[in-house]
N, C-alpha and C. Protein backbone atom coordinates (compact mmCIF):
# COMPACT_ATOMS: atom_id res chain seq x y z
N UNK A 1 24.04 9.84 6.98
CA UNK A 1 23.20 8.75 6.51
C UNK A 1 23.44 8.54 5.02
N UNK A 2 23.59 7.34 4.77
CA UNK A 2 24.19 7.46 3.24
C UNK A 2 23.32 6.03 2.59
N UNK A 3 22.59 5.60 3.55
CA UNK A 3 21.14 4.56 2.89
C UNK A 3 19.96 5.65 2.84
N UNK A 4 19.59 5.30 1.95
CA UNK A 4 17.88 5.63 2.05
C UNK A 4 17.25 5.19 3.53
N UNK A 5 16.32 6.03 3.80
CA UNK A 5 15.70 6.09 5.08
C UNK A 5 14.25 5.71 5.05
N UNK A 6 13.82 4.69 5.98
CA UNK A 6 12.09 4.41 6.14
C UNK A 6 11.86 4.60 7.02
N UNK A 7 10.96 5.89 7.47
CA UNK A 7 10.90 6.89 9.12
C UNK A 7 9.27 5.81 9.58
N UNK A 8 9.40 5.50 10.43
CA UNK A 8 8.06 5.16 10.95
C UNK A 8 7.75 6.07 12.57
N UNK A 9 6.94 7.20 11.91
CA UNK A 9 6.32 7.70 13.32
C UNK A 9 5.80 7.01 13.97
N UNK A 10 5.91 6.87 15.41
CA UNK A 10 5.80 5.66 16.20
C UNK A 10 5.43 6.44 17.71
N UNK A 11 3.96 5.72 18.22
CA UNK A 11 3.74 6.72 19.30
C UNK A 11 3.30 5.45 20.09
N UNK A 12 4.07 4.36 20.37
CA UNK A 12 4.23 3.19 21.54
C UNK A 12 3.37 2.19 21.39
N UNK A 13 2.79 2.30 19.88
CA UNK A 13 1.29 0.93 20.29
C UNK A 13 2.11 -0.48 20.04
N UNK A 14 1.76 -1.27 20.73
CA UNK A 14 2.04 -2.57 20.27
C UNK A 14 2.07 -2.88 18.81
N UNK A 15 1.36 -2.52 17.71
CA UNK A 15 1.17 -2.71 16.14
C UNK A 15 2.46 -1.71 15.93
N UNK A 16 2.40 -0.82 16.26
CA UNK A 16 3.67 -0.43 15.92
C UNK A 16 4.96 -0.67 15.91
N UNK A 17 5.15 -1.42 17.47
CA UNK A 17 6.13 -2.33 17.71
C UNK A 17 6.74 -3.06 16.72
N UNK A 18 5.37 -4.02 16.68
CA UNK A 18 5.95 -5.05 15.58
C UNK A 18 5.91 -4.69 13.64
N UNK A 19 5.59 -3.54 13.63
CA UNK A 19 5.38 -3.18 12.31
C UNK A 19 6.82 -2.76 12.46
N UNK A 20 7.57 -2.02 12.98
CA UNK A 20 8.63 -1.71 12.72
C UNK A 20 10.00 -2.53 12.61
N UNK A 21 9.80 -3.54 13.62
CA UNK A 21 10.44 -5.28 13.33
C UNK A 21 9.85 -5.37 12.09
N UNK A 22 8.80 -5.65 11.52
CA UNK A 22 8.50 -6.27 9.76
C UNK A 22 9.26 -5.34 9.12
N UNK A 23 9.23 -4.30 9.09
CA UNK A 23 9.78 -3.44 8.32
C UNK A 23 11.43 -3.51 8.27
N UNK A 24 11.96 -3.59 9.22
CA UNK A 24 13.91 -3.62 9.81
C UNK A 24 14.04 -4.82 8.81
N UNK A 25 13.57 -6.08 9.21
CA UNK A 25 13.69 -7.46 9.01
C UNK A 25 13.36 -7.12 7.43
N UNK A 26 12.62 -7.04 6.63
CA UNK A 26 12.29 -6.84 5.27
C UNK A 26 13.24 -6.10 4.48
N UNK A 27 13.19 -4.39 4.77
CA UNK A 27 13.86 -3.04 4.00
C UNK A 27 15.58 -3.47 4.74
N UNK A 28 15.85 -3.63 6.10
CA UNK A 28 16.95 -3.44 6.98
C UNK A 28 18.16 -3.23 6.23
N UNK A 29 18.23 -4.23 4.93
CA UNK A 29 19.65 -4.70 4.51
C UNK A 29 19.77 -3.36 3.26
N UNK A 30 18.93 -2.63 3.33
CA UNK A 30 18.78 -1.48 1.82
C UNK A 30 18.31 -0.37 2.68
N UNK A 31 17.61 -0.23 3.58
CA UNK A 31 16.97 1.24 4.07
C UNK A 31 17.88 0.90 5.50
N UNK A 32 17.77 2.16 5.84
CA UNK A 32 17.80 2.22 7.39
C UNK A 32 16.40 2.74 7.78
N UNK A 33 16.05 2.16 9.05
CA UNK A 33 14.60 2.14 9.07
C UNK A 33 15.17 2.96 10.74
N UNK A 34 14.08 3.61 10.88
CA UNK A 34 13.84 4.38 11.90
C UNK A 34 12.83 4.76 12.26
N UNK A 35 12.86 5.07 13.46
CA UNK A 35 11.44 5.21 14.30
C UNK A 35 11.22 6.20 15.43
N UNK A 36 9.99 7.09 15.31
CA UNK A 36 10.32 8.77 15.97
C UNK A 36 9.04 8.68 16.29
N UNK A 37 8.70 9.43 17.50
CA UNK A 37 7.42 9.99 18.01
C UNK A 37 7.35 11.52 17.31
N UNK A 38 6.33 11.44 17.62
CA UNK A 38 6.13 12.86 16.69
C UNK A 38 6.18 14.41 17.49
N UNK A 39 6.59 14.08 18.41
CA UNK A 39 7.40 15.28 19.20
C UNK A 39 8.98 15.47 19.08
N UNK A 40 9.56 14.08 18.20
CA UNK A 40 10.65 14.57 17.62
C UNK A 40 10.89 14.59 16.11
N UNK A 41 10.05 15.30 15.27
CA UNK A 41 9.87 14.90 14.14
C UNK A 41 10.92 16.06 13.47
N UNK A 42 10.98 17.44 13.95
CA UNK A 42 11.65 18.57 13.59
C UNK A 42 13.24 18.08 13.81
N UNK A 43 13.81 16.87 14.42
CA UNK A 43 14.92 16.80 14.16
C UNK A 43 15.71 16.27 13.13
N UNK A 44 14.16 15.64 12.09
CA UNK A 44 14.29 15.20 10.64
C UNK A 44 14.15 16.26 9.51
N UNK A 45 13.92 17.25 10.01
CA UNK A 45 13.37 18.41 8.59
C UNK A 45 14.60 18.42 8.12
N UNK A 46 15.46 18.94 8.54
CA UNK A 46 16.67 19.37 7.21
C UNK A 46 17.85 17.95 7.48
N UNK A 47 17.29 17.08 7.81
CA UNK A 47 18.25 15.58 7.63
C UNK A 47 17.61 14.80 5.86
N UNK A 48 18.00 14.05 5.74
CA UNK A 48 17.91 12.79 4.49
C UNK A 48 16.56 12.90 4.78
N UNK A 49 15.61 12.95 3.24
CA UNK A 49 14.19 12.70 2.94
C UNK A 49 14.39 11.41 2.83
N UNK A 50 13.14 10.90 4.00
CA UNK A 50 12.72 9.78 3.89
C UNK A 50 11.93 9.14 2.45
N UNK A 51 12.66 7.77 2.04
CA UNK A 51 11.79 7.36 0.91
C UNK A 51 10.27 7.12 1.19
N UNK A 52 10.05 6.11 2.38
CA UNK A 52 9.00 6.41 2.65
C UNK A 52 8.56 6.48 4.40
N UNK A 53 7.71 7.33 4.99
CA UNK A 53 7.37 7.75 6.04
C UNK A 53 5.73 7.03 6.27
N UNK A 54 5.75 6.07 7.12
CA UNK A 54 4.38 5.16 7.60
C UNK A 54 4.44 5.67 8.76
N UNK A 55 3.10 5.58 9.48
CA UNK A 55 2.49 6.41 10.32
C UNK A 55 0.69 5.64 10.34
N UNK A 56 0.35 5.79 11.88
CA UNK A 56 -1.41 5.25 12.27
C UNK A 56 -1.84 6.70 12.14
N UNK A 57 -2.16 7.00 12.46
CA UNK A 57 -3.13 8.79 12.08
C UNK A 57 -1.86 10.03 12.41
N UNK A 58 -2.90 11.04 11.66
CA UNK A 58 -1.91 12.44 12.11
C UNK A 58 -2.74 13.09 13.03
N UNK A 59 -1.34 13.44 14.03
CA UNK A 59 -1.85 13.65 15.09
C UNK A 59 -2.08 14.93 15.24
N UNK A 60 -1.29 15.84 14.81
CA UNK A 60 -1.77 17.43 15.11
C UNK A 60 -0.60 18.26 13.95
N UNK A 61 -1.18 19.73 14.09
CA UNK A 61 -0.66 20.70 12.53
C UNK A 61 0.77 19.98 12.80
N UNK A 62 1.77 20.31 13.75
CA UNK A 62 3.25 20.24 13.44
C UNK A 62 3.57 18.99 12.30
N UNK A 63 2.42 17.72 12.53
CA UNK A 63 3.03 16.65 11.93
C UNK A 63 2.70 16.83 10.64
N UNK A 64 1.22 17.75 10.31
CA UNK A 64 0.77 17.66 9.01
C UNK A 64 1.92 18.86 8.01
N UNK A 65 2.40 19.61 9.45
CA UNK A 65 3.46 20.58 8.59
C UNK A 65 4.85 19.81 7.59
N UNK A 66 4.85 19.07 8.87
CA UNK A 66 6.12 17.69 8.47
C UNK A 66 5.96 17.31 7.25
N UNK A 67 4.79 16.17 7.47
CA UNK A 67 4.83 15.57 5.96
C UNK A 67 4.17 16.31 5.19
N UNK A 68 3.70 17.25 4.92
CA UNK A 68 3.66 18.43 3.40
C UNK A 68 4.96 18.63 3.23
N UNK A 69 5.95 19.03 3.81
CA UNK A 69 7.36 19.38 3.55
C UNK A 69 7.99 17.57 2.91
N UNK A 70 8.02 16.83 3.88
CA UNK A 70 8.89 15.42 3.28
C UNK A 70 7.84 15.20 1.89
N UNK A 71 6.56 15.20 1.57
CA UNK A 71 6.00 14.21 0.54
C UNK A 71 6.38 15.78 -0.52
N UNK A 72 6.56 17.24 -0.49
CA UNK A 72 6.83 17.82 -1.24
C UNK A 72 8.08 17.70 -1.72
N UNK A 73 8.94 17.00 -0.94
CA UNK A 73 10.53 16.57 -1.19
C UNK A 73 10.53 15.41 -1.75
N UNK A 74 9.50 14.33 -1.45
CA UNK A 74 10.02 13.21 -2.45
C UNK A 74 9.66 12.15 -1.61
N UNK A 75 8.93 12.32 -0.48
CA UNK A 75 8.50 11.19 0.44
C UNK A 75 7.53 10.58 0.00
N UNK A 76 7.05 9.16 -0.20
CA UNK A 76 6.27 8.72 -0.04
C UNK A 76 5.53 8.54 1.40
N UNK A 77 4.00 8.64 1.48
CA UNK A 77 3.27 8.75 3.02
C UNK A 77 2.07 7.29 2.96
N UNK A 78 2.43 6.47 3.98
CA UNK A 78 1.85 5.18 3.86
C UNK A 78 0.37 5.26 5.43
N UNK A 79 -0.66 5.43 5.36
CA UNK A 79 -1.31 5.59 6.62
C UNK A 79 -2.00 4.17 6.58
N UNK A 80 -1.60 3.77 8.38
CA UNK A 80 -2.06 2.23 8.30
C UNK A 80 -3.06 2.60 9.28
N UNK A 81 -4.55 2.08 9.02
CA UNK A 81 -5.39 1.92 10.19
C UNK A 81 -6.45 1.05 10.12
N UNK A 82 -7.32 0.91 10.85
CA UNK A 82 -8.65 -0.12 10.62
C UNK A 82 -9.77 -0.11 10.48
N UNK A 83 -9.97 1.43 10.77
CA UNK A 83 -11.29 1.78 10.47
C UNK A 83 -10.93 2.88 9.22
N UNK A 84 -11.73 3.04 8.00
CA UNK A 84 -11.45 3.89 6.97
C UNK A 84 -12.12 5.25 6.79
N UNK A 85 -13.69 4.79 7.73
CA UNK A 85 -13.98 6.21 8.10
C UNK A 85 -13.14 7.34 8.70
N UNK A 86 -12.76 6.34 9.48
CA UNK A 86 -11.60 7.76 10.21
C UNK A 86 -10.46 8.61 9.46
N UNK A 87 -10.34 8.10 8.37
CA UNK A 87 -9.61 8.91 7.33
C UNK A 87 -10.68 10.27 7.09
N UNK A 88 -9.82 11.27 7.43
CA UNK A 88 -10.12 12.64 6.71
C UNK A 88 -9.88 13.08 5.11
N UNK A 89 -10.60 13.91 5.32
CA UNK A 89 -10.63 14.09 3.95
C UNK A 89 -8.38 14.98 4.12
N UNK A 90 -7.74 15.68 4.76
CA UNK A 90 -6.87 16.25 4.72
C UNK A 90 -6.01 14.80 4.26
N UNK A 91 -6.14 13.79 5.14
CA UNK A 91 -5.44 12.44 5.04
C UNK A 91 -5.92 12.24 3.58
N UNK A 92 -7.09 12.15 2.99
CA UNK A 92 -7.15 11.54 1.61
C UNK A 92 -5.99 12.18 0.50
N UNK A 93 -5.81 13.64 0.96
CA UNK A 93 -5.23 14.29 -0.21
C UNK A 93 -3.52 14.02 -0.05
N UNK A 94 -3.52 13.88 1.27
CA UNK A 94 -2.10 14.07 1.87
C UNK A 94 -1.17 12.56 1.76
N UNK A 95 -2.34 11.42 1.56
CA UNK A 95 -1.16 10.31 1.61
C UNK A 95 -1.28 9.23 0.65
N UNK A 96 -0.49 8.65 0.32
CA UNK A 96 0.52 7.85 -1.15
C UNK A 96 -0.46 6.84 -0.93
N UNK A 97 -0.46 6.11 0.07
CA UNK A 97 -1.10 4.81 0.36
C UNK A 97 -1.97 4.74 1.48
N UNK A 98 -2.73 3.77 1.75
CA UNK A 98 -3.71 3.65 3.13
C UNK A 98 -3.75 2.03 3.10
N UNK A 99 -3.33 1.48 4.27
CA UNK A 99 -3.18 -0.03 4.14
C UNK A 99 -4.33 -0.22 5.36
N UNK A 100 -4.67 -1.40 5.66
CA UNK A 100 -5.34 -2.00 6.69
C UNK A 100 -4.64 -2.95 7.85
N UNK A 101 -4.54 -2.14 9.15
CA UNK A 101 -4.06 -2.74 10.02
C UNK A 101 -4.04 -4.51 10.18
N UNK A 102 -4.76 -4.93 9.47
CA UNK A 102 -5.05 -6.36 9.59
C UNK A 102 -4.86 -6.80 8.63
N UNK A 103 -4.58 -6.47 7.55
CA UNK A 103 -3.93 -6.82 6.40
C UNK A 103 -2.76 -8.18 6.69
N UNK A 104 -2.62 -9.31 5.44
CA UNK A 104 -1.94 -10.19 5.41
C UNK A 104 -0.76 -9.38 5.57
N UNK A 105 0.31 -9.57 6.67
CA UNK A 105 1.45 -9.29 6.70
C UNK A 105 2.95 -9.66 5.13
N UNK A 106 2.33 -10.33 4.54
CA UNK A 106 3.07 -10.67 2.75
C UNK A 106 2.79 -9.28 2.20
N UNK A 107 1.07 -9.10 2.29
CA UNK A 107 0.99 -8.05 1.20
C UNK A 107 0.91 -6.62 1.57
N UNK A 108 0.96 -6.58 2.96
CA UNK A 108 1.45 -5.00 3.58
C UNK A 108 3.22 -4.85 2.85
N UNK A 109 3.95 -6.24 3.39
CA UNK A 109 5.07 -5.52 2.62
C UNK A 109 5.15 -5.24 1.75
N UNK A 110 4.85 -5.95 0.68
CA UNK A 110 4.78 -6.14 -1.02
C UNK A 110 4.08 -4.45 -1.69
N UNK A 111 3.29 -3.94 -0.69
CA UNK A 111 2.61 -2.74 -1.03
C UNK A 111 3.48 -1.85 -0.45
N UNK A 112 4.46 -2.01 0.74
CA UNK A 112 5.95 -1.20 0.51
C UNK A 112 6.67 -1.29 -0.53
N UNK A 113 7.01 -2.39 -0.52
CA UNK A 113 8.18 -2.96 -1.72
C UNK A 113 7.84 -1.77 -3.08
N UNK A 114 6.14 -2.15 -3.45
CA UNK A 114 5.99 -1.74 -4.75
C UNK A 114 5.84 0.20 -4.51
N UNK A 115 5.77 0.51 -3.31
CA UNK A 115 5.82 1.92 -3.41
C UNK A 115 7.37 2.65 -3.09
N UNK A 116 8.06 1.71 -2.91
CA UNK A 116 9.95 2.11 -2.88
C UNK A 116 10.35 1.64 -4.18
N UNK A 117 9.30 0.78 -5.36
CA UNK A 117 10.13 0.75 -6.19
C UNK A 117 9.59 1.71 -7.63
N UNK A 118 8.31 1.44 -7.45
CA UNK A 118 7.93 1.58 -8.68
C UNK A 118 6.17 2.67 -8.72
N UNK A 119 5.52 2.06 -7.77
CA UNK A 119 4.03 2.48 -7.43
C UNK A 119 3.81 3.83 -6.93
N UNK A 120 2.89 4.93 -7.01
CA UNK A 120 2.68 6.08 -6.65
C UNK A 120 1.46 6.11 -5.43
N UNK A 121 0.60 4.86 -5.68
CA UNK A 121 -0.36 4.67 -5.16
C UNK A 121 -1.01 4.46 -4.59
N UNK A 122 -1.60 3.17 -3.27
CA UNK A 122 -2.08 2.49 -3.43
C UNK A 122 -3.35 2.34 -1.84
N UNK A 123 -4.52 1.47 -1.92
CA UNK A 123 -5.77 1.67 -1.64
C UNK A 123 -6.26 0.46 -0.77
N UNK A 124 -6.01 -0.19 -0.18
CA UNK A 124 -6.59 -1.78 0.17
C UNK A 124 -8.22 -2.00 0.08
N UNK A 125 -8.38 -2.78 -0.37
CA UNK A 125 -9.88 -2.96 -1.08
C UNK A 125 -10.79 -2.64 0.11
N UNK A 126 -10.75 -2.71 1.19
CA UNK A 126 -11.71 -2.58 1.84
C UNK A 126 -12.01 -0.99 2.08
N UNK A 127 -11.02 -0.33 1.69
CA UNK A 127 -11.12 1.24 2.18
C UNK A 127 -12.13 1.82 0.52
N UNK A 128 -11.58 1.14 -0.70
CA UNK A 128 -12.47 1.29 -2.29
C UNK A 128 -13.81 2.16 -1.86
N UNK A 129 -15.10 1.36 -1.16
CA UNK A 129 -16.39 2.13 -0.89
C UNK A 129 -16.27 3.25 -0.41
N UNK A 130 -15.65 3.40 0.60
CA UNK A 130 -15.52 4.27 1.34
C UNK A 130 -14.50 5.58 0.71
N UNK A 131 -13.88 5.42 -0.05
CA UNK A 131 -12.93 6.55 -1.18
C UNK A 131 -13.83 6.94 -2.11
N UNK A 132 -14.73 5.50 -2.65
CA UNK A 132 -15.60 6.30 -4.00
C UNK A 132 -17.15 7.09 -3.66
N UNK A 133 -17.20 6.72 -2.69
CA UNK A 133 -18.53 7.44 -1.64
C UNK A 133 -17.59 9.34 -1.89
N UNK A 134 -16.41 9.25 -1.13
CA UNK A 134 -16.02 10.54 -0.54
C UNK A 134 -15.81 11.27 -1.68
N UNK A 135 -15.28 10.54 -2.94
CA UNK A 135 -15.03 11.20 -4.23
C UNK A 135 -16.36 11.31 -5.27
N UNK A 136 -17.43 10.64 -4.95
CA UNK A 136 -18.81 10.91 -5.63
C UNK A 136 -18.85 12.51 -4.96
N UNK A 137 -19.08 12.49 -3.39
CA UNK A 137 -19.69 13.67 -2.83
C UNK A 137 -18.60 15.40 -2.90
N UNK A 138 -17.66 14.41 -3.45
CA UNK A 138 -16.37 15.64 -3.37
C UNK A 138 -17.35 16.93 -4.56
């Protein structure tokens, strides 16, 4: 592999489907974009660190083993979902970004774009209450 890599763990939902078409169609011509269930995730450990690795929840230790190893290597970790409660506190510490499944499809990419180019970060406003609630009580 001699492009940079955008891994999307992928466990068959329809949003996933097409998130991974937005993603090919967008990154395609600069990343190679790829897409793994998370029962084959160990055939990425000692391959090319993904720039960045998007993913709907973590599903169990092997995956959280995964990405501690890729985001300690240099991965960025993007978690897309719709409800923000359901973020754990392990997910708060563990990932780069948290987007909203329903998010304008412009600015889901644009919040890739800016975390492959430049951004460390980032929060979609609707998840804000719900981060500064968890970080008051932290």
């Amino acid at each position: 592999m001699n492009r940079d890599t955008i891994l999307v763990i992928h466990e068959k939902s329809p949003f996933q489907d097409g998130l991974v078409k937005l993603i090919d169609l967008k990154f395609g011509h600069l990343f190679k974009v790829i897409k793994t269930e998370t029962s084959k995730l160990q055939l990425y450990e000692n391959g090319c660190v993904p720039k960045l690795i998007i993913l709907e929840k973590v599903i169990n230790p092997k995956t959280v083993e995964f990405l501690i190893k890729m985001k300690n290597m240099g991965s960025k970790l993007i978690l897309v979902t719709l409800d923000a409660s359901e973020i754990t506190e392990l997910e708060l510490n563990l990932f780069n970004a948290f987007l909203v499944k329903n998010m304008r499809t412009s600015e889901m990419l644009k919040v890739m774009e800016d975390l492959l180019d430049y951004k460390e970060s980032y929060v979609h406003p609707d998840f804000g209450d719900i981060f500064l609630k968890k970080l008051i009580n932290a």
